[in-house]
C-alpha atoms as a PDB file:
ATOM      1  CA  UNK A   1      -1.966   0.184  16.877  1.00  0.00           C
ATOM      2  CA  UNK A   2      -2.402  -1.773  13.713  1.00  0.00           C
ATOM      3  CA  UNK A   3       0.219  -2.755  11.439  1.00  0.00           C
ATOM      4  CA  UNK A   4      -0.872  -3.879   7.820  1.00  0.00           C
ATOM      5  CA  UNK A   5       1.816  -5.401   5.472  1.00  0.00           C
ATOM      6  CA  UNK A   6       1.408  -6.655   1.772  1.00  0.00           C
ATOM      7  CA  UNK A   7       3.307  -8.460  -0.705  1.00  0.00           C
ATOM      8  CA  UNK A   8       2.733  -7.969  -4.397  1.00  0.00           C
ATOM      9  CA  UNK A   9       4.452  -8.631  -7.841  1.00  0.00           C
ATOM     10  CA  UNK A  10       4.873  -5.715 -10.370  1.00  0.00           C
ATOM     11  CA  UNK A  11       4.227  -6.262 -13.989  1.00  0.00           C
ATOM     12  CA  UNK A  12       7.678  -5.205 -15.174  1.00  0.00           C
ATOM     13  CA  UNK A  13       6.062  -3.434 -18.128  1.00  0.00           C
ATOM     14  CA  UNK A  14       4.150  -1.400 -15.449  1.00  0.00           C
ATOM     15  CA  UNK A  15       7.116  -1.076 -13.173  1.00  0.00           C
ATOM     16  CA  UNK A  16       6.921   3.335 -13.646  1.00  0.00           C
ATOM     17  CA  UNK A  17       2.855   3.165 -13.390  1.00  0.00           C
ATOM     18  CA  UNK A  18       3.177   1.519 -10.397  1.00  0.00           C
ATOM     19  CA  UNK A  19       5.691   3.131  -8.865  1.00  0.00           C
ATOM     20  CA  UNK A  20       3.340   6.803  -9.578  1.00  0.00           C
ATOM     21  CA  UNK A  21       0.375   5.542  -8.209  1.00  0.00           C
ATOM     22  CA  UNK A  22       2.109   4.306  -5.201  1.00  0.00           C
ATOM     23  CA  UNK A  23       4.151   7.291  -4.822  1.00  0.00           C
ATOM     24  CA  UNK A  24       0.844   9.563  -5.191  1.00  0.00           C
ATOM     25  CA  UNK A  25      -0.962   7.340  -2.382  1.00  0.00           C
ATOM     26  CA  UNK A  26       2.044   7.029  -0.253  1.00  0.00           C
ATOM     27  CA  UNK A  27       2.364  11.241   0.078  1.00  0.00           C
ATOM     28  CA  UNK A  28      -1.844  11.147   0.622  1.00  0.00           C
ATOM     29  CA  UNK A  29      -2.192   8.684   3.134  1.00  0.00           C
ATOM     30  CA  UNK A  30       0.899   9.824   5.379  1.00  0.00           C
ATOM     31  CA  UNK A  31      -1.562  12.984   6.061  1.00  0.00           C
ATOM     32  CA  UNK A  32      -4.716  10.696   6.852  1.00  0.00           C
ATOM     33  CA  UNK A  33      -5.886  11.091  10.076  1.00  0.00           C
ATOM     34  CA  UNK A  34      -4.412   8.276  12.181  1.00  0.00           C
ATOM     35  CA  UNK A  35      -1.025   7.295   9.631  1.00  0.00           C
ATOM     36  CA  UNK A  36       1.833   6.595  11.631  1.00  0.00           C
ATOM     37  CA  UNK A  37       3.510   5.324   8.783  1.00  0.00           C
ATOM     38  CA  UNK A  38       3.003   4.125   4.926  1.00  0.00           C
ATOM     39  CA  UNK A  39       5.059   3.292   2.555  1.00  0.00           C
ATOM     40  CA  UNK A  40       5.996   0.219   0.072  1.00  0.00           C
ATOM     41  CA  UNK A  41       9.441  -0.812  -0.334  1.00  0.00           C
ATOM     42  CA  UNK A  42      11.335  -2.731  -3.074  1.00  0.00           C
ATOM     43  CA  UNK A  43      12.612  -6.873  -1.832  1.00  0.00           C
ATOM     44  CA  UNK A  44      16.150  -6.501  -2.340  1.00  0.00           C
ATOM     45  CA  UNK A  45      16.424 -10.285  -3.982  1.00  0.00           C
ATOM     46  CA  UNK A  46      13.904  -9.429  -6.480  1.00  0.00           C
ATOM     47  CA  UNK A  47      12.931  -6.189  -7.888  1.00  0.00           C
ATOM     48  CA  UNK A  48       9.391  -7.267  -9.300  1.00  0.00           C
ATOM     49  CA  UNK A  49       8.618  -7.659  -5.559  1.00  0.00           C
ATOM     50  CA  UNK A  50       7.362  -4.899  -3.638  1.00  0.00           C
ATOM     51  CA  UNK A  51       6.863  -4.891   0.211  1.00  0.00           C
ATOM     52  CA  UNK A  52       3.849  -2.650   1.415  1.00  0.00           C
ATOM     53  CA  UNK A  53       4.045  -1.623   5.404  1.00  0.00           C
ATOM     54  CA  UNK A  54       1.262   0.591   7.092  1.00  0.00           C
ATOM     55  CA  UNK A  55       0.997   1.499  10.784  1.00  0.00           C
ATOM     56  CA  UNK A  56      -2.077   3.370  11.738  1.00  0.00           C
ATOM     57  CA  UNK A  57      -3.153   4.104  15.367  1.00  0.00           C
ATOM     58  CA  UNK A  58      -6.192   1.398  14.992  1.00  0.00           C
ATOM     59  CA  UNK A  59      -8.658  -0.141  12.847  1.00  0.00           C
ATOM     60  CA  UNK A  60     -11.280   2.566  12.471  1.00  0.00           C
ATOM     61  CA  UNK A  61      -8.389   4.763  11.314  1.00  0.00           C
ATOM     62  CA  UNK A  62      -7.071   2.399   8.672  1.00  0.00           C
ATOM     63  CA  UNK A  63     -11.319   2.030   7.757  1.00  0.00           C
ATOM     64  CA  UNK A  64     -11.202   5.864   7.347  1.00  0.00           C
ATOM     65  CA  UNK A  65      -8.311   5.707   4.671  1.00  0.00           C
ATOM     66  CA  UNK A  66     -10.295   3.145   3.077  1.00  0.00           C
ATOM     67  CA  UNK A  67     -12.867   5.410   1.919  1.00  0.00           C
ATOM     68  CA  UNK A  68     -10.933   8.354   0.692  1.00  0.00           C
ATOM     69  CA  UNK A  69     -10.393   9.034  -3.247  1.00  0.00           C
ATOM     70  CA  UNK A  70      -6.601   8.721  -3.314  1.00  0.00           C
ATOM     71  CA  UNK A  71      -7.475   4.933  -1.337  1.00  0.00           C
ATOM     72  CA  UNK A  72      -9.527   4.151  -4.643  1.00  0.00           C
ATOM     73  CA  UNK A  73      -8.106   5.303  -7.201  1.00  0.00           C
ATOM     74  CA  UNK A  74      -4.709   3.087  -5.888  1.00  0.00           C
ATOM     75  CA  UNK A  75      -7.074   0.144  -5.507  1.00  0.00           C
ATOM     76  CA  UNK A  76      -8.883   1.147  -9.148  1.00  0.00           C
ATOM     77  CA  UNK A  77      -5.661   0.624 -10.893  1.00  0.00           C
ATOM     78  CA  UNK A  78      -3.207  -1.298  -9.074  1.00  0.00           C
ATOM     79  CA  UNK A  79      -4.975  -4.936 -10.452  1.00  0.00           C
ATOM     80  CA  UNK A  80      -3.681  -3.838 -14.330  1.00  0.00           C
ATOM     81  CA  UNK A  81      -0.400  -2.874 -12.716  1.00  0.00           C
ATOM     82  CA  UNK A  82       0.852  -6.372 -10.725  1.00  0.00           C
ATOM     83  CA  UNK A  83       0.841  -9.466 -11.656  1.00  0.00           C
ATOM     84  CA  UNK A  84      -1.244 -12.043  -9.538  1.00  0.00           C
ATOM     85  CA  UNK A  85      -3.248 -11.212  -6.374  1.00  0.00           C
ATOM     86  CA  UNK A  86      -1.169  -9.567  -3.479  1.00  0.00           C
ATOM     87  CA  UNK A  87      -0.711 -10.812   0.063  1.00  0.00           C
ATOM     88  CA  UNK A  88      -2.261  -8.628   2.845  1.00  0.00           C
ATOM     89  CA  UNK A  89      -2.043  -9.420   6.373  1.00  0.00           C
ATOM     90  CA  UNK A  90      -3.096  -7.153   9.504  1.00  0.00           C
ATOM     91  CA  UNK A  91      -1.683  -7.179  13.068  1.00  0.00           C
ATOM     92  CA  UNK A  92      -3.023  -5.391  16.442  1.00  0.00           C
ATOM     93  CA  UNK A  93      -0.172  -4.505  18.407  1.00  0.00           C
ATOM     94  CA  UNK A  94      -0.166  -3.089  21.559  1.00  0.00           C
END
């Protein structure tokens, strides 16, 4: 299993365009092929921070999602929609 979290700052002028394109990837990628779980979550402390998590039965399945349209548009506009770079890490589990 792989677990993939991120960490990224929203704009707050982008806080609704943000919150659509994550909602539109979040209800795609639960019905990839290997999804266990995906969603993004807001830090309770501070609202501007949003908490990705992603479990997907392993690598080549997270890979997959990688290629698929809803995977690039997210990744085509998220950049205009957050402020900074995001923090991704990736964990295999057993």
């Amino acid at each position: 299993m792989l677990i993939v979290t991120g960490t990224a700052r929203i704009d707050p002028l982008s806080r609704a365009e943000f919150i659509a394109a994550a909602t539109e990837i979040t209800v795609a990628a639960r019905e990839d092929d290997g999804c266990r779980s995906y969603g993004f979550y807001a830090d309770l402390t501070d609202t501007d921070t949003v908490v990705s998590i992603e479990i997907w039965r392993d690598r080549s399945a997270l890979e997959e999602h990688m290629t698929h349209t809803h995977t690039q548009n997210f990744l085509a506009v998220v950049p205009d929609l957050i402020v900074g770079e995001p923090e991704m890490s990736a964990y295999d589990v057993q």
